[in-house]
N, C-alpha and C. Protein backbone atom coordinates (compact mmCIF):
# COMPACT_ATOMS: atom_id res chain seq x y z
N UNK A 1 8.60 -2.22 4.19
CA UNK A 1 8.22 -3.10 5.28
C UNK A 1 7.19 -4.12 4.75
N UNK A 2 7.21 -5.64 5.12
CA UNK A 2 6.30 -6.62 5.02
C UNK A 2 4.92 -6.23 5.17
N UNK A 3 3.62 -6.39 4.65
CA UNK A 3 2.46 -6.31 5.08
C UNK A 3 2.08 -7.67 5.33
N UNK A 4 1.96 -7.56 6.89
CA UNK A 4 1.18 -8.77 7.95
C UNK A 4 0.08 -8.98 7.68
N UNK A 5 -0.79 -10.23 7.84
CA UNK A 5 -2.09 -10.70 7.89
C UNK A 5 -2.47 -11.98 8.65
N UNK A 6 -3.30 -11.75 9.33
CA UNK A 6 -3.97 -12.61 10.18
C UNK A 6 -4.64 -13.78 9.65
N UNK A 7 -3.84 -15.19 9.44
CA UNK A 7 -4.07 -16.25 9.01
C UNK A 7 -5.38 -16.91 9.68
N UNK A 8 -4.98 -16.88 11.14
CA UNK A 8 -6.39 -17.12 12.04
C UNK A 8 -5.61 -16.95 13.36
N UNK A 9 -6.74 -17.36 14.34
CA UNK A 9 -6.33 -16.93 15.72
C UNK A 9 -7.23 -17.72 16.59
N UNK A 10 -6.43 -18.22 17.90
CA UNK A 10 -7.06 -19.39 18.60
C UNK A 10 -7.23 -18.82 19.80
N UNK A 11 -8.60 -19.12 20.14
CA UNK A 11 -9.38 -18.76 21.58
C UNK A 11 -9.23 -20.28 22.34
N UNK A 12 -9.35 -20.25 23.79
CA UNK A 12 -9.04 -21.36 24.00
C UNK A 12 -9.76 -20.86 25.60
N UNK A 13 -10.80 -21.91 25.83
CA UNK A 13 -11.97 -21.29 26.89
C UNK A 13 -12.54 -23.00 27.33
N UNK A 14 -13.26 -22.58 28.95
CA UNK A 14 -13.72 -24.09 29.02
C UNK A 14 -14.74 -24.43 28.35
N UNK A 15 -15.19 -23.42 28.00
CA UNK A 15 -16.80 -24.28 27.06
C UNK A 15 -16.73 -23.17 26.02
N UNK A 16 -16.39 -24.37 24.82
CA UNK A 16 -16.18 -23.61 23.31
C UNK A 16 -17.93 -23.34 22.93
N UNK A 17 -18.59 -23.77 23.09
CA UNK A 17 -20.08 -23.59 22.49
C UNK A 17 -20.63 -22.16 22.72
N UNK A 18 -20.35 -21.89 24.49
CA UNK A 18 -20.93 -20.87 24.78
C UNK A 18 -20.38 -19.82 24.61
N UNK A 19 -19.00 -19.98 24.40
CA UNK A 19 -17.95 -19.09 23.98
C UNK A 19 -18.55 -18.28 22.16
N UNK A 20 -18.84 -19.59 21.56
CA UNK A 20 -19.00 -19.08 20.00
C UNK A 20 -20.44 -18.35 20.53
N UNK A 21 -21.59 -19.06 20.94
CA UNK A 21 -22.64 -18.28 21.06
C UNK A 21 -22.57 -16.74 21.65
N UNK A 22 -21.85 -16.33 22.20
CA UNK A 22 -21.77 -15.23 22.89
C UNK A 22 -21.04 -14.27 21.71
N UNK A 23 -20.19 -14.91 20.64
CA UNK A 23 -19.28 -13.81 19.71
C UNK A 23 -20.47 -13.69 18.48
N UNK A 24 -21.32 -14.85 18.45
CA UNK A 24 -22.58 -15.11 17.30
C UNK A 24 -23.49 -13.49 17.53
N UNK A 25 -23.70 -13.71 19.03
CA UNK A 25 -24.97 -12.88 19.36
C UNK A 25 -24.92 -11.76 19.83
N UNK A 26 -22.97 -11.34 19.98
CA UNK A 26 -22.70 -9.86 20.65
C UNK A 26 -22.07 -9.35 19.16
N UNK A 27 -21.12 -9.78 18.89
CA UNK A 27 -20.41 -9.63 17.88
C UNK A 27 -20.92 -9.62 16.32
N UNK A 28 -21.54 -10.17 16.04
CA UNK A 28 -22.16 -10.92 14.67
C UNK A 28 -21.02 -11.98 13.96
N UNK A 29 -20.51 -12.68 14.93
CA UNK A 29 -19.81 -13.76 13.97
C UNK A 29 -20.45 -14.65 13.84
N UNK A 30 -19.87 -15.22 11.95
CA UNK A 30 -20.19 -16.78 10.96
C UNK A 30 -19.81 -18.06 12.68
N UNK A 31 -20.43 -18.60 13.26
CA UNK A 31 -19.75 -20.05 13.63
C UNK A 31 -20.11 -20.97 12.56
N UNK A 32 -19.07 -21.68 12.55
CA UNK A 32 -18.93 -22.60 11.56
C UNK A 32 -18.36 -23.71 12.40
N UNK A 33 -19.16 -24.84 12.19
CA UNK A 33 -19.31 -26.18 13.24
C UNK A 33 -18.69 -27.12 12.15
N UNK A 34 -17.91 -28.25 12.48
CA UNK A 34 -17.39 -29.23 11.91
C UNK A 34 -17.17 -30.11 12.80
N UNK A 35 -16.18 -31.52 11.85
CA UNK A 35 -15.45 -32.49 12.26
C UNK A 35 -14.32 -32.49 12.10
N UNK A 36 -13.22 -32.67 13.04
CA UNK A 36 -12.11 -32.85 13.13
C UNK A 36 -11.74 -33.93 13.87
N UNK A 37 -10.69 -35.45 12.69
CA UNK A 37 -10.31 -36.17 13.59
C UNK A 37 -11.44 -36.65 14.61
N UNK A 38 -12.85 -36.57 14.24
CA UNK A 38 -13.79 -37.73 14.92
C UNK A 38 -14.02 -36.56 16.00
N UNK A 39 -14.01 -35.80 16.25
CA UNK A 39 -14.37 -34.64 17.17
C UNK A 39 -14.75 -33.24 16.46
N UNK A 40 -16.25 -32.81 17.55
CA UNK A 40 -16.58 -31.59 16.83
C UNK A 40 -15.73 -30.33 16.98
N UNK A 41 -15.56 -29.48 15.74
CA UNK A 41 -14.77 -28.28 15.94
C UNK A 41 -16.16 -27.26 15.95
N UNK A 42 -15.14 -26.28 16.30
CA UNK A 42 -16.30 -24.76 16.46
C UNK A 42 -14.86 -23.94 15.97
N UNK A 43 -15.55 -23.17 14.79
CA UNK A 43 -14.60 -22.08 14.57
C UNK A 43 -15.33 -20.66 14.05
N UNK A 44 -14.88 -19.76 13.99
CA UNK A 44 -15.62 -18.26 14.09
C UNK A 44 -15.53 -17.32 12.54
N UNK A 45 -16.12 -16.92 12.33
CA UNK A 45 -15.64 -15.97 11.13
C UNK A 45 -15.67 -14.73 11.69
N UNK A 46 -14.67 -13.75 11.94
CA UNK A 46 -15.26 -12.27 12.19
C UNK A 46 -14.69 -11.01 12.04
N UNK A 47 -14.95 -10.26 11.27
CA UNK A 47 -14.24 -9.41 10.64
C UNK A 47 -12.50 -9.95 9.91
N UNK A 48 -13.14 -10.71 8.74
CA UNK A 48 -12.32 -11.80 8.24
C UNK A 48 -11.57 -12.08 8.46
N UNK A 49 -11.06 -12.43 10.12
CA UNK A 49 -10.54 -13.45 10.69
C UNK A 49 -10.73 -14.67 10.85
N UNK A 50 -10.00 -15.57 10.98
CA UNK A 50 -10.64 -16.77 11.33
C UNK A 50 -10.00 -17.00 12.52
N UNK A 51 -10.91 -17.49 13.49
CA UNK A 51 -11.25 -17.81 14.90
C UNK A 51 -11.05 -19.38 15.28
N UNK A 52 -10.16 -20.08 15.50
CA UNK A 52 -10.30 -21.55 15.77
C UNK A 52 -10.97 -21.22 17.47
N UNK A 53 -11.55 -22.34 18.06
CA UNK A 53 -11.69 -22.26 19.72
C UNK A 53 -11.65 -23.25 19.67
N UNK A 54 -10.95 -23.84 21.29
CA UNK A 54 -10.77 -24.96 21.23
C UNK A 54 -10.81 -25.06 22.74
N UNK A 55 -10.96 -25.93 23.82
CA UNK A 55 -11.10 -26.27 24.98
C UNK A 55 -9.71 -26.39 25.57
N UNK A 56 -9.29 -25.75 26.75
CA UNK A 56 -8.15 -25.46 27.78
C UNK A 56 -8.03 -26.91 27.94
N UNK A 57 -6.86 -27.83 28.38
CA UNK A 57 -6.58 -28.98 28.90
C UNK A 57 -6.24 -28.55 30.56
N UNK A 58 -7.15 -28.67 31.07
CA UNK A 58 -7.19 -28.57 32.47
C UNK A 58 -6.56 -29.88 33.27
N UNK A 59 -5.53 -29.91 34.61
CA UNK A 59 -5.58 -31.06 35.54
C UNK A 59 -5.28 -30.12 36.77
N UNK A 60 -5.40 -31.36 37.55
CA UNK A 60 -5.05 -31.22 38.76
C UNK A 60 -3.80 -31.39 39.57
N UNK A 61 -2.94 -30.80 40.12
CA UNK A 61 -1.48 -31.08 40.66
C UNK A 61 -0.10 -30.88 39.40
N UNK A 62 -0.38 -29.64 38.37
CA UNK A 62 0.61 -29.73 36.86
C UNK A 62 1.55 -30.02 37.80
N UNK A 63 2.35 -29.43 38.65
CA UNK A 63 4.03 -30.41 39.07
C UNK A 63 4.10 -31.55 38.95
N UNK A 64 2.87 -32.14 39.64
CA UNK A 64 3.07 -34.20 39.02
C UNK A 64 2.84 -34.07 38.06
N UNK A 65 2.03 -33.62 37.18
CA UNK A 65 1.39 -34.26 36.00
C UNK A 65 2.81 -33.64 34.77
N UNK A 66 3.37 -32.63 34.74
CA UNK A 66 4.63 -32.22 34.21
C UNK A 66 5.66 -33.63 34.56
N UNK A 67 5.90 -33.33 36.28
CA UNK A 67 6.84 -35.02 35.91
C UNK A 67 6.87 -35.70 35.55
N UNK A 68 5.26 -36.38 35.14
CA UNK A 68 5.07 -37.56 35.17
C UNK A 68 5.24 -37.25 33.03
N UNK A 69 5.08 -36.49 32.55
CA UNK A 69 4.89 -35.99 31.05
C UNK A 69 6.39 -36.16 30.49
N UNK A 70 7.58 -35.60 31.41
CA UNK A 70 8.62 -35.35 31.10
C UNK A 70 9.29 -36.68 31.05
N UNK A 71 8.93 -37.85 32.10
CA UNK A 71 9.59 -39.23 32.30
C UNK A 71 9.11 -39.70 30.88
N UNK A 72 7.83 -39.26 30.45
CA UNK A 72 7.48 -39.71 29.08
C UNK A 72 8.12 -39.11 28.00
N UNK A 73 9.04 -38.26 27.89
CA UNK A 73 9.65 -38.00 27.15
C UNK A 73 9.38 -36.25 26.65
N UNK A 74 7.74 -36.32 27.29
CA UNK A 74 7.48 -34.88 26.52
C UNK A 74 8.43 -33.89 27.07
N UNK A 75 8.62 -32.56 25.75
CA UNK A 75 9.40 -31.37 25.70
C UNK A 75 8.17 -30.45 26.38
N UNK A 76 8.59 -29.36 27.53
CA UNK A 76 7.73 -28.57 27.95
C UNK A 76 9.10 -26.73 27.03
N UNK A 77 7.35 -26.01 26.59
CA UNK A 77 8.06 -24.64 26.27
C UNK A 77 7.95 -24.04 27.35
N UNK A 78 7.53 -23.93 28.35
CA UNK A 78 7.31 -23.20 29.47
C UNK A 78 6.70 -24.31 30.91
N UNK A 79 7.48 -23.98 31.57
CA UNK A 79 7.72 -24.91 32.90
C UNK A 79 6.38 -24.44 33.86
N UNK A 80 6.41 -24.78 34.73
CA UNK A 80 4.94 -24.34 34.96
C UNK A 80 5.12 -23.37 35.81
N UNK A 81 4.35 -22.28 35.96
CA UNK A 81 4.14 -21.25 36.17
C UNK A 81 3.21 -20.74 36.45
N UNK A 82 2.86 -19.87 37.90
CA UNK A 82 1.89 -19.23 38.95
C UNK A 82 1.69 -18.05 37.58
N UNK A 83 0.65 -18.10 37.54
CA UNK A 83 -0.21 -16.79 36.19
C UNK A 83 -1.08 -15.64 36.92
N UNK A 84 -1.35 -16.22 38.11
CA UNK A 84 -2.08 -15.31 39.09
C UNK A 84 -2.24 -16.23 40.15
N UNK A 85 -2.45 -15.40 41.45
CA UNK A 85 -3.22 -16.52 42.43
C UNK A 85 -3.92 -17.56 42.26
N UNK A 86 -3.72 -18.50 42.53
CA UNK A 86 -4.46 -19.81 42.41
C UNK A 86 -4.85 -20.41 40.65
N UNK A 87 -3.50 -20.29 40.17
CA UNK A 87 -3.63 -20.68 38.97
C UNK A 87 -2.26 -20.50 38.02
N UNK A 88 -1.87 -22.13 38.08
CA UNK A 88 -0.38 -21.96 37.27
C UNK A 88 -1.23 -23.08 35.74
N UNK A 89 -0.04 -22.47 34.93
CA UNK A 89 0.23 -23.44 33.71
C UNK A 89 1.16 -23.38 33.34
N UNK A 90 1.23 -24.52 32.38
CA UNK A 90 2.67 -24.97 31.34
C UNK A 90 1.99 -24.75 30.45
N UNK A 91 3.24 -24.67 29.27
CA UNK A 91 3.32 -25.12 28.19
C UNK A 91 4.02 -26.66 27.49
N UNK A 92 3.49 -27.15 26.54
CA UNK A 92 4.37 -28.22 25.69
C UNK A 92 4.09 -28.72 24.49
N UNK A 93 5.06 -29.28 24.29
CA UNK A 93 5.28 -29.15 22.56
C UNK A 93 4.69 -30.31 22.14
N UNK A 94 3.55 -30.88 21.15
CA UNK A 94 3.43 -32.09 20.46
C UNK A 94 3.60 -32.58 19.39
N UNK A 95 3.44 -32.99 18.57
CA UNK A 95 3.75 -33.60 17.00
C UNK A 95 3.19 -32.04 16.27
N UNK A 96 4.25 -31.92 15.25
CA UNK A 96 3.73 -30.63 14.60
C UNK A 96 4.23 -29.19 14.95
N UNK A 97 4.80 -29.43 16.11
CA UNK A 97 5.09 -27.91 16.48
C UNK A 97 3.62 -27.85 17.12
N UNK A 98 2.83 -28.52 17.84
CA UNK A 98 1.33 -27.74 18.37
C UNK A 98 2.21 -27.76 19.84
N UNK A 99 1.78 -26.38 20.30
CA UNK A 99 1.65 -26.37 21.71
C UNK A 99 0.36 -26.60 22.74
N UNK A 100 0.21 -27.30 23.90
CA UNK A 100 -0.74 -26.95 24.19
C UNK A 100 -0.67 -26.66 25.77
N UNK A 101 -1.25 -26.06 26.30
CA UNK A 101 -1.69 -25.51 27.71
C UNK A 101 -2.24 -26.41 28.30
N UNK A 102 -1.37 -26.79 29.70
CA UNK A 102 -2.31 -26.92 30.82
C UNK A 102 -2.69 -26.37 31.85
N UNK A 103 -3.77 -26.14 32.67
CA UNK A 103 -4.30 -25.34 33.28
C UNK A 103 -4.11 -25.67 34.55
N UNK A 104 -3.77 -25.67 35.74
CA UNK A 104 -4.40 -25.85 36.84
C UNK A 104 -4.63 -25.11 38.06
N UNK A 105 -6.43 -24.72 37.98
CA UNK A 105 -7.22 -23.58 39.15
C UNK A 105 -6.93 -24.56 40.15
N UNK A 106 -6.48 -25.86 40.87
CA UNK A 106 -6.50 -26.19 41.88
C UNK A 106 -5.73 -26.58 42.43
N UNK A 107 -4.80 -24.99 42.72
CA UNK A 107 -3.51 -25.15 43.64
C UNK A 107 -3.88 -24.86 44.57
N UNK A 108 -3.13 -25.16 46.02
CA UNK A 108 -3.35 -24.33 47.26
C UNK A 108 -2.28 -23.10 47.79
């Protein structure tokens, strides 16, 4: 059988700062702060994993904002979808194979 290993692994929270401070000061993880593309990254070292975090893309109304994505051409991997009470997301695909999540807490 193959032996697997954990290349890295992505947390994805509304506030990456307080997120790393909390794994810094419970956990004992390395944060390691950078630039990416003109924007700051936060990424984690911990128990030699590596930790990317990165901020949820939150809106408001994903059924419009999906239509309005799809007239643009974007590919969705997952259509949007109730995750619990008062809170659906999608998925979709961008340059690269990146997926990313949108969030939206403000359904009725």
């Amino acid at each position: 059988m193959p032996k697997y290993t954990w290349d890295h692994i992505h947390l994805r929270t509304a506030n990456p700062e307080a997120t790393a401070q909390w794994y810094e000061r419970m956990l004992g993880a390395e944060v390691i702060r950078s630039m990416q593309q003109g924007k700051p990254r936060i990424d984690l070292k911990l128990g030699g994993a590596n930790i990317f975090i990165a901020q949820v893309l939150t809106v408001s109304g994903i059924d419009a904002v999906v239509a309005d994505l799809k007239a643009k051409g974007v590919e969705f991997t997952r259509e949007p979808t109730t995750v619990r009470p008062g809170v659906r997301v999608a998925f979709l695909r961008a340059p690269e194979g990146v997926s990313i999540e949108l969030l939206d807490r403000n359904i009725a």
